[in-house]
N, C-alpha and C. Protein backbone atom coordinates (compact mmCIF):
# COMPACT_ATOMS: atom_id res chain seq x y z
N UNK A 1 -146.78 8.86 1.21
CA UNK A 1 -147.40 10.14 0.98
C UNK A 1 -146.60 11.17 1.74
N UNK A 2 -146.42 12.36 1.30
CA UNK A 2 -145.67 13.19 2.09
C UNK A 2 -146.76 14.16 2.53
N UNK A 3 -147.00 14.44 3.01
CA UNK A 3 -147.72 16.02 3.58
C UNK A 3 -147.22 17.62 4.20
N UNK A 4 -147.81 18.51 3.50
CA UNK A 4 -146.59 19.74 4.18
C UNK A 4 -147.57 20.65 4.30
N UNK A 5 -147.03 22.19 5.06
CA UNK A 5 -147.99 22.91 5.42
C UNK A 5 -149.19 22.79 6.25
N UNK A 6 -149.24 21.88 6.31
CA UNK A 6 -150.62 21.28 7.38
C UNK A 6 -151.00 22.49 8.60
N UNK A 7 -152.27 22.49 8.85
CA UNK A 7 -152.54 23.40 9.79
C UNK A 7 -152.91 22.50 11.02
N UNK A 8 -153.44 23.28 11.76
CA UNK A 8 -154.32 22.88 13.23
C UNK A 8 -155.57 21.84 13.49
N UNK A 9 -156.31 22.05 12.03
CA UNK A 9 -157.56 21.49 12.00
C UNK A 9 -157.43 20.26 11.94
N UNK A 10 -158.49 20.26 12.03
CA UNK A 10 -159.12 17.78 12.05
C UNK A 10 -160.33 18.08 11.26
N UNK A 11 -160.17 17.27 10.17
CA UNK A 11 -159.13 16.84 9.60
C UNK A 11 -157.82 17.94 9.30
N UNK A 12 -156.65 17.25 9.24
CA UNK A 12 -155.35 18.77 8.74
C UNK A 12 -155.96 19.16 7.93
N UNK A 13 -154.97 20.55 7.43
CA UNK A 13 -155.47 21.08 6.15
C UNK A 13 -153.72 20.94 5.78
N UNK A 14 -154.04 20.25 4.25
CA UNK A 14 -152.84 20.15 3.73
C UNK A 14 -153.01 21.12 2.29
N UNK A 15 -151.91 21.50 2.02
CA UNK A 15 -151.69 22.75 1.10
C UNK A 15 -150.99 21.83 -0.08
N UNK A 16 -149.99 20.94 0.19
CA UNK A 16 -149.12 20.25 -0.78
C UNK A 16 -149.38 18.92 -0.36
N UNK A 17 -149.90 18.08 -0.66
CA UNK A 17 -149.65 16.51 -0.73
C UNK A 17 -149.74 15.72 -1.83
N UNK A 18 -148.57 14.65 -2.00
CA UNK A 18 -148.54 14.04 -3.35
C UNK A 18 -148.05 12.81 -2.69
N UNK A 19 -148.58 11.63 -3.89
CA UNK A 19 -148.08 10.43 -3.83
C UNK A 19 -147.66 9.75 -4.82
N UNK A 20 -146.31 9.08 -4.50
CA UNK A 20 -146.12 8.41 -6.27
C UNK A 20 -146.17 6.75 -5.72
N UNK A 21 -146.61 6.14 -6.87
CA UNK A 21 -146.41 4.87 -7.23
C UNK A 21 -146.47 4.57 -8.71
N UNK A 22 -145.00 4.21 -8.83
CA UNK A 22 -144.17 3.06 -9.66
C UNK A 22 -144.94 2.22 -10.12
N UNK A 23 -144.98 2.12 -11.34
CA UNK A 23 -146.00 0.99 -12.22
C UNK A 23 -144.76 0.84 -13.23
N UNK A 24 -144.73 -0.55 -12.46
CA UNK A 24 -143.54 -1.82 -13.79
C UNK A 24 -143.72 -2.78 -14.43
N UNK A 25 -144.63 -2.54 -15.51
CA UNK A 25 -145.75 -3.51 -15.94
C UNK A 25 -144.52 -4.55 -16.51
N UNK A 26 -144.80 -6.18 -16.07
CA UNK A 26 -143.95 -7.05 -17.05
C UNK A 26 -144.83 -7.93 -17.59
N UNK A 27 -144.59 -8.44 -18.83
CA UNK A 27 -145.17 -9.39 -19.42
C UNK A 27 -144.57 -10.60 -19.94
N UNK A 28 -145.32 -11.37 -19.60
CA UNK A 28 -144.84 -13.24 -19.38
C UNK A 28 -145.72 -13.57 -20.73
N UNK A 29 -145.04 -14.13 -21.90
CA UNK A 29 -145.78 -15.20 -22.66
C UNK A 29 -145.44 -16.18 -22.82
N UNK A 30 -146.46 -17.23 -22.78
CA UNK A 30 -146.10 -18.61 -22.91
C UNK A 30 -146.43 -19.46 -24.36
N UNK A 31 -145.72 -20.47 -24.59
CA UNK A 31 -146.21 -20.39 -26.03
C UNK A 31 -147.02 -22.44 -25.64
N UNK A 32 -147.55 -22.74 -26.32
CA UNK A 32 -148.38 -24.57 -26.34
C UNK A 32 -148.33 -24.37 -27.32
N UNK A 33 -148.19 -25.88 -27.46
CA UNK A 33 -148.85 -26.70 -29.01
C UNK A 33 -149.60 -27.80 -28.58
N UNK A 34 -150.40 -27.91 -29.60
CA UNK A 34 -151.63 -29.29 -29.62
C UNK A 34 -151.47 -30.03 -30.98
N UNK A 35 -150.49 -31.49 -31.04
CA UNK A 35 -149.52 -32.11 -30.31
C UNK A 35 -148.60 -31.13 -29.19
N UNK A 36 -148.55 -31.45 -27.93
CA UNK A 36 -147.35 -31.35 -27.05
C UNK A 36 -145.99 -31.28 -27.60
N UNK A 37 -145.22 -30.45 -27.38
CA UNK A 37 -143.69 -30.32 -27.60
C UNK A 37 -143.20 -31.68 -27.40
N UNK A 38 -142.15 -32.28 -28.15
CA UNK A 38 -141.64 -33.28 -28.32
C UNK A 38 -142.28 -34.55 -28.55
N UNK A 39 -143.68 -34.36 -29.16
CA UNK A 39 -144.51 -35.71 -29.58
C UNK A 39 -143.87 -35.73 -30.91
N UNK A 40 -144.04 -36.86 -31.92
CA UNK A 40 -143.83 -37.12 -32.85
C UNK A 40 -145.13 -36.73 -34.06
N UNK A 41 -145.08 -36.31 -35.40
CA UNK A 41 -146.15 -35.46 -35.82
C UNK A 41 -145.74 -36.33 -37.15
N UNK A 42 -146.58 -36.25 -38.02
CA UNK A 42 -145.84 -37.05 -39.55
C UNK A 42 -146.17 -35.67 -40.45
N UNK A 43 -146.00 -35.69 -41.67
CA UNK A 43 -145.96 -34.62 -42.43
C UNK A 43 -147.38 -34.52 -43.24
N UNK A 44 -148.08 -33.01 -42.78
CA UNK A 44 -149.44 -33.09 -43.20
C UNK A 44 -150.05 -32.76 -42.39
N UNK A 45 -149.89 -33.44 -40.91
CA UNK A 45 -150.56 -33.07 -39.84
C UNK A 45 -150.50 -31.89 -39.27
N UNK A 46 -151.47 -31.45 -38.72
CA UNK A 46 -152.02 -30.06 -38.46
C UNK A 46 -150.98 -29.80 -36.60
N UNK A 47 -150.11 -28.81 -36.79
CA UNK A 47 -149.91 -28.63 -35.35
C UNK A 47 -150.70 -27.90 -34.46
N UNK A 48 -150.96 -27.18 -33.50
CA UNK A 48 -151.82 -26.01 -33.08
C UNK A 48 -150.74 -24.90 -32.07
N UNK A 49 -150.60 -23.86 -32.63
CA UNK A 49 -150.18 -23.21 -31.32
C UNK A 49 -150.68 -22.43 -30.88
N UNK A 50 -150.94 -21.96 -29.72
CA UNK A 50 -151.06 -20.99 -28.93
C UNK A 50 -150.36 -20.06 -28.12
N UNK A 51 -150.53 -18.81 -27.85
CA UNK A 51 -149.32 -17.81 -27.52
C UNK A 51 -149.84 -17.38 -26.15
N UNK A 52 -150.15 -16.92 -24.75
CA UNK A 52 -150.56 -16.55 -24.16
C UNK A 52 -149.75 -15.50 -23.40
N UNK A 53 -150.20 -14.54 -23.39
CA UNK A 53 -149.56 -13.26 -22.94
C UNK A 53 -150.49 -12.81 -21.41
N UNK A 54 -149.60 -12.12 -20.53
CA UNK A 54 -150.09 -11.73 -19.15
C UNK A 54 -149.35 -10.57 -18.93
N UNK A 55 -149.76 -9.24 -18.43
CA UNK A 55 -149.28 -8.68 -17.91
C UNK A 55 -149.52 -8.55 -16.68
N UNK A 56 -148.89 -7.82 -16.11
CA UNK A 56 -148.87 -8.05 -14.48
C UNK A 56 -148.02 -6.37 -13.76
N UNK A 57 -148.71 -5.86 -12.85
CA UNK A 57 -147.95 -5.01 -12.15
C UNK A 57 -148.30 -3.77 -13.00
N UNK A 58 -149.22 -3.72 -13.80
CA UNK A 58 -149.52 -2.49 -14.63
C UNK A 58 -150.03 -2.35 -15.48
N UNK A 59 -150.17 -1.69 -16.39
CA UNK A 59 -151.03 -2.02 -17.85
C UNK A 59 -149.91 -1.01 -18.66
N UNK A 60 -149.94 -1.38 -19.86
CA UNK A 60 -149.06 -1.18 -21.17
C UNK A 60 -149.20 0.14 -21.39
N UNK A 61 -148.46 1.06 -22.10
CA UNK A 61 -149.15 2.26 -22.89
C UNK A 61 -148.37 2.33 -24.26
N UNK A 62 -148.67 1.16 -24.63
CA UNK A 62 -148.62 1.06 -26.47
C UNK A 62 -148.88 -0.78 -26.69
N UNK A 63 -149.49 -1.01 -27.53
CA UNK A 63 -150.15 -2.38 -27.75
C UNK A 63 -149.31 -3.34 -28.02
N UNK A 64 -149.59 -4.21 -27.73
CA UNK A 64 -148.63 -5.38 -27.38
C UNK A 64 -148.67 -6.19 -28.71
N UNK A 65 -147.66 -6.62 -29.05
CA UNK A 65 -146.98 -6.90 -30.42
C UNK A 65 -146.51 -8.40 -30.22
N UNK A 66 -147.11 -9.44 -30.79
CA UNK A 66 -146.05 -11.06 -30.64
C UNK A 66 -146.47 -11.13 -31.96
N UNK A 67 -144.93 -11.85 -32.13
CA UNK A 67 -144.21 -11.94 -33.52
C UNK A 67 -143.84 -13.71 -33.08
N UNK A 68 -144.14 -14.81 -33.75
CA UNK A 68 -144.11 -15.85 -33.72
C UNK A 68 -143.33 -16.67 -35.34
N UNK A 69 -142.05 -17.21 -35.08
CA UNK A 69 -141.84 -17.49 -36.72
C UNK A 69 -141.58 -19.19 -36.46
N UNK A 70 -142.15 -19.51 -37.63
CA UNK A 70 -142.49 -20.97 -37.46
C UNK A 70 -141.23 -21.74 -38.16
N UNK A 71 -141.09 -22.72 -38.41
CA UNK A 71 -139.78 -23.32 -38.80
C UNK A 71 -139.31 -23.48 -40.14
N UNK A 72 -138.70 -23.66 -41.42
CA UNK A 72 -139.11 -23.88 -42.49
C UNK A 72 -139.25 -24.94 -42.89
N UNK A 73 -139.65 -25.93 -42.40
CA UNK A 73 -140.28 -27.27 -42.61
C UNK A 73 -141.69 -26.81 -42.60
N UNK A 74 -142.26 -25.77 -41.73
CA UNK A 74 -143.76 -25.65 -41.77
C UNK A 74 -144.48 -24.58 -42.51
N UNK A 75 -145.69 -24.77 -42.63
CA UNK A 75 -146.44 -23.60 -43.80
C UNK A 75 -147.64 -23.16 -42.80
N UNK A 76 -147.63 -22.18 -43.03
CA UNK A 76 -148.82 -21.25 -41.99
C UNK A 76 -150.09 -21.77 -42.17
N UNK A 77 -150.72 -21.97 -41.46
CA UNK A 77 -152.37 -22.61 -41.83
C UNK A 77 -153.41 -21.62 -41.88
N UNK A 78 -153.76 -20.73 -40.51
CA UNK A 78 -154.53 -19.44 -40.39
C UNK A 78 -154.69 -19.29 -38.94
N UNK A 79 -155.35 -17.71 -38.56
CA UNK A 79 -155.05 -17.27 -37.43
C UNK A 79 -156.58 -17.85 -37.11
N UNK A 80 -157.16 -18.84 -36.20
CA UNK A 80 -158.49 -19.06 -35.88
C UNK A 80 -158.52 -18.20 -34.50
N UNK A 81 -157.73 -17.23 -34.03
CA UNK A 81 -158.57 -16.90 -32.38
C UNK A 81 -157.89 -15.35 -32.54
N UNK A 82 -158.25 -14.24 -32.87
CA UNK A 82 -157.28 -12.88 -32.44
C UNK A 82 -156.75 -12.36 -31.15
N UNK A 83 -157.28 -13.44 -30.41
CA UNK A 83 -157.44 -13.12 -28.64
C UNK A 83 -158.43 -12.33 -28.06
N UNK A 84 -158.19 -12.48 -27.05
CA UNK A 84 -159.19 -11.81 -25.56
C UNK A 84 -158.46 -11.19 -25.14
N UNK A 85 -159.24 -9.87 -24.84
CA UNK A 85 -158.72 -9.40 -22.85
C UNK A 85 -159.26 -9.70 -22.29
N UNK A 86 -158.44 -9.99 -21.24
CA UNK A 86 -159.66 -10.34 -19.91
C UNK A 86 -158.47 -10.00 -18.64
């Protein structure tokens, strides 16, 4: 915090005081599947993934966007969860 102008009194009297703090929001996503990465799956069977996103050190100011592309061996099944905040 800087303070300037300050007078005599108690409490000071400050005329100009400002404070900055730096907000560097980063975000970590992790991706699972249900089979586990590197299990063996036969063709038909249902994989599951999940995406989990965290930010940390700040909050966003425009909405957070994951883009996930699956392999072309596989066919999209459906989105069962839109997510949480929490």
């Amino acid at each position: 915090m800087t303070a300037s102008g300050g007078g005599g009194t108690n409490p000071p009297d400050c005329t100009a005081c400002s404070t900055t703090h730096p907000l560097n929001p980063a975000v970590t996503v992790v991706k699972t599947s249900n089979p586990a990465s590197g299990t063996a799956v036969i063709p038909g069977q249902t994989i599951t993934y999940t995406l989990t996103a965290t930010v940390t050190n700040g909050t966003l100011t425009a909405p957070l966007v994951l883009t996930d592309t699956i392999s072309a061996n596989q066919t999209f099944g459906s989105v069962t969860s839109t997510g949480a905040y929490a």
